[in-house]
Protein backbone atom coordinates (compact mmCIF):
# COMPACT_ATOMS: atom_id res chain seq x y z
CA UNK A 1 106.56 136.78 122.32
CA UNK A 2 109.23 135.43 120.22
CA UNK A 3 112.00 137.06 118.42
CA UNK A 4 113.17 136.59 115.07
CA UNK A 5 116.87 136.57 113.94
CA UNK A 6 116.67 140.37 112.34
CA UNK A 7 115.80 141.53 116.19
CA UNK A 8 118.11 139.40 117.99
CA UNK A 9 120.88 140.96 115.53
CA UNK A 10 119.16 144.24 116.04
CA UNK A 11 119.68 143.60 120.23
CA UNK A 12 123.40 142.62 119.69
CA UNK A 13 124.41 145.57 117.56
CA UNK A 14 122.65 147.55 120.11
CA UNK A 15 124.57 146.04 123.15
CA UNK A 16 127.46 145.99 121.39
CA UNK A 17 127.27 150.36 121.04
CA UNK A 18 126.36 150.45 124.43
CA UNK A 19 130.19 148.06 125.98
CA UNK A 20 132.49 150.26 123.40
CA UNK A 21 130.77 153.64 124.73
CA UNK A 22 131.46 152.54 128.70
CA UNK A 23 134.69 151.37 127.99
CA UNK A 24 135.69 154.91 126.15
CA UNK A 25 133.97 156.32 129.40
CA UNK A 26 135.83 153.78 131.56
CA UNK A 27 139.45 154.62 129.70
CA UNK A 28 138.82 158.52 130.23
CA UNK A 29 137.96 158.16 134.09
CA UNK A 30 141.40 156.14 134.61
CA UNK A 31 143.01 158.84 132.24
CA UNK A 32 141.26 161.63 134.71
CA UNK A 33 142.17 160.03 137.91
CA UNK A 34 145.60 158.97 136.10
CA UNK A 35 146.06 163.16 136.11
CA UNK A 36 144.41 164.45 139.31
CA UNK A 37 146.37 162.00 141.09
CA UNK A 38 145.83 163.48 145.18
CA UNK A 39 149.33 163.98 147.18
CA UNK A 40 150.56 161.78 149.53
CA UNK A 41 152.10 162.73 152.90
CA UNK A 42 156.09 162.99 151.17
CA UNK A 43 155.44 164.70 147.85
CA UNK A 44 153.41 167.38 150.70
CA UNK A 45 156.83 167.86 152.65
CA UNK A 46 159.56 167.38 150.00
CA UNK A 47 157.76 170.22 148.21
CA UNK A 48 157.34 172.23 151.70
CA UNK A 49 161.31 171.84 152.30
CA UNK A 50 161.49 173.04 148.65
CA UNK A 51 159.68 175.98 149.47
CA UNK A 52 161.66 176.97 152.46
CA UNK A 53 164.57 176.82 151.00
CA UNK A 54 163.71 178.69 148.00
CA UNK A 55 162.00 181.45 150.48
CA UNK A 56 165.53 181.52 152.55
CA UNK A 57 167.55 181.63 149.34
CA UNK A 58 170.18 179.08 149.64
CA UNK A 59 170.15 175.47 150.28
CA UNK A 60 170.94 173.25 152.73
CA UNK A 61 174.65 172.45 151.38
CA UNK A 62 175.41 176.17 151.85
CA UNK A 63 174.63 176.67 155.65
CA UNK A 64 177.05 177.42 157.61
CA UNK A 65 177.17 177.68 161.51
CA UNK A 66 178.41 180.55 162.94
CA UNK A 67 178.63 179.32 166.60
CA UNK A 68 181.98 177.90 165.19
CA UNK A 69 183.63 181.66 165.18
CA UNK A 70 181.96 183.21 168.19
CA UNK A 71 183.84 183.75 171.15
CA UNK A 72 180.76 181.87 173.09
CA UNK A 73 182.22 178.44 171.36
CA UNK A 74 185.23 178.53 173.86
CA UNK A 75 184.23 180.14 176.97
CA UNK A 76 183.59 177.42 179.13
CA UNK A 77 187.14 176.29 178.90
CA UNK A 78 188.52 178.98 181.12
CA UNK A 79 185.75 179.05 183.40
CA UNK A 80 187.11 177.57 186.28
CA UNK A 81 186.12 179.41 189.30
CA UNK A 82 182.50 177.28 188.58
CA UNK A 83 184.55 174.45 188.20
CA UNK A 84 186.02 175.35 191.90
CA UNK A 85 182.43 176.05 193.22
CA UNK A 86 181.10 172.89 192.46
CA UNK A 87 183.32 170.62 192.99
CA UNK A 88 183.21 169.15 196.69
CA UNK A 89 185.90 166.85 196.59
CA UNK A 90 189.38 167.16 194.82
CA UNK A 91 190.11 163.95 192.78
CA UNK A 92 191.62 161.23 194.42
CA UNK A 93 194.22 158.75 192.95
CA UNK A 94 194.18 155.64 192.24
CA UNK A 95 195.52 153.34 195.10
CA UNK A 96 194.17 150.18 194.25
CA UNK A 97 197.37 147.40 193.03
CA UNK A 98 196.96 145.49 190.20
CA UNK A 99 198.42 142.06 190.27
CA UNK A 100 198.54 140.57 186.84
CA UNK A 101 198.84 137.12 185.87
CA UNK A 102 200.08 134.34 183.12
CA UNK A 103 197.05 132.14 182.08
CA UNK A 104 196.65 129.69 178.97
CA UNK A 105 193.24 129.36 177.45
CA UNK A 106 191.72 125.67 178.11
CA UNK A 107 190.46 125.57 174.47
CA UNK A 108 192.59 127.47 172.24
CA UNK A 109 195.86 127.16 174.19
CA UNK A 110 196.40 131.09 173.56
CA UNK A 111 198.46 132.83 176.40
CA UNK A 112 197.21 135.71 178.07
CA UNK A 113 198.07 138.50 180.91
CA UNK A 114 194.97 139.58 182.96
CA UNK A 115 193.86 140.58 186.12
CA UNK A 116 194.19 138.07 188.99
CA UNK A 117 190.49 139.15 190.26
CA UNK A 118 188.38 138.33 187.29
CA UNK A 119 190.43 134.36 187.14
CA UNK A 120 187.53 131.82 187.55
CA UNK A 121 188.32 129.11 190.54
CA UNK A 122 191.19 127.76 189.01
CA UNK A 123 193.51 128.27 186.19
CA UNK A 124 192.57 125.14 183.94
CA UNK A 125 189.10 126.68 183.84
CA UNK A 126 190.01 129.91 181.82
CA UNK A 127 188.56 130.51 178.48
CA UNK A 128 189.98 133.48 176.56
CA UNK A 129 187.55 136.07 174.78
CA UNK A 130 187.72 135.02 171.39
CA UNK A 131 186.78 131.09 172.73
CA UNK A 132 183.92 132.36 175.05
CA UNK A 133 181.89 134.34 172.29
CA UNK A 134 182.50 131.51 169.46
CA UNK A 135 179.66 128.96 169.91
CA UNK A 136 180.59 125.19 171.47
């Protein structure tokens, strides 16, 4: 069976209908799903918030906390027979010396005062802060 040129014109005219009608189908599915776009999990709980805030009548801004001006807010400071209860020892003070001493920095040549305790072996060896945390 052989076709003629009046039916192979007749089959592209016909195929021709058929790609503009599924592309006007194809552009008003994308236009539908374009519109009945579904929610995602934030639009869902900014407009829950919204509701909430709309059902309490005020927003967020215009809260205020009332804690601030009840007399609970400043009770504990003159509770101190609790204080008495549970304490077991009074506070001791502080009888420990602390000898300070002169160094110069190996690297920097910066003088400082510190505690005779945390000195490496010798004095040559110390390194002030500022020449231990830079790098080399």
């Amino acid at each position: 069976m052989e076709l003629d040129k009046n039916d192979v014109k007749a089959l592209i005219g016909i195929l021709q209908k058929l790609v503009v009608e599924n592309e006007e189908q194809i552009h008003d599915e994308s236009v539908d799903a374009k519109i009945e776009k579904p929610k995602t999990k934030n639009s869902k709980n900014k407009s829950h918030t919204k509701t909430l805030k709309e059902k309490r009548g005020r927003s967020y801004e215009e809260h205020q906390n009332k804690f601030l001006e009840m007399p609970e807010m400043n009770m504990h400071k003159s509770d101190t027979t609790i204080d008495k209860k549970l304490a077991q020892y009074a506070p001791t003070p502080r009888n420990r010396s602390v000898s300070l001493i002169k160094v110069k920095c190996r690297v920097c040549g910066k003088e400082d005062t510190i505690n005779a305790k945390i000195l490496p072996e010798s004095r040559d060896r110390y390194k002030c802060n500022k020449c231990s945390t830079s790098s080399g």
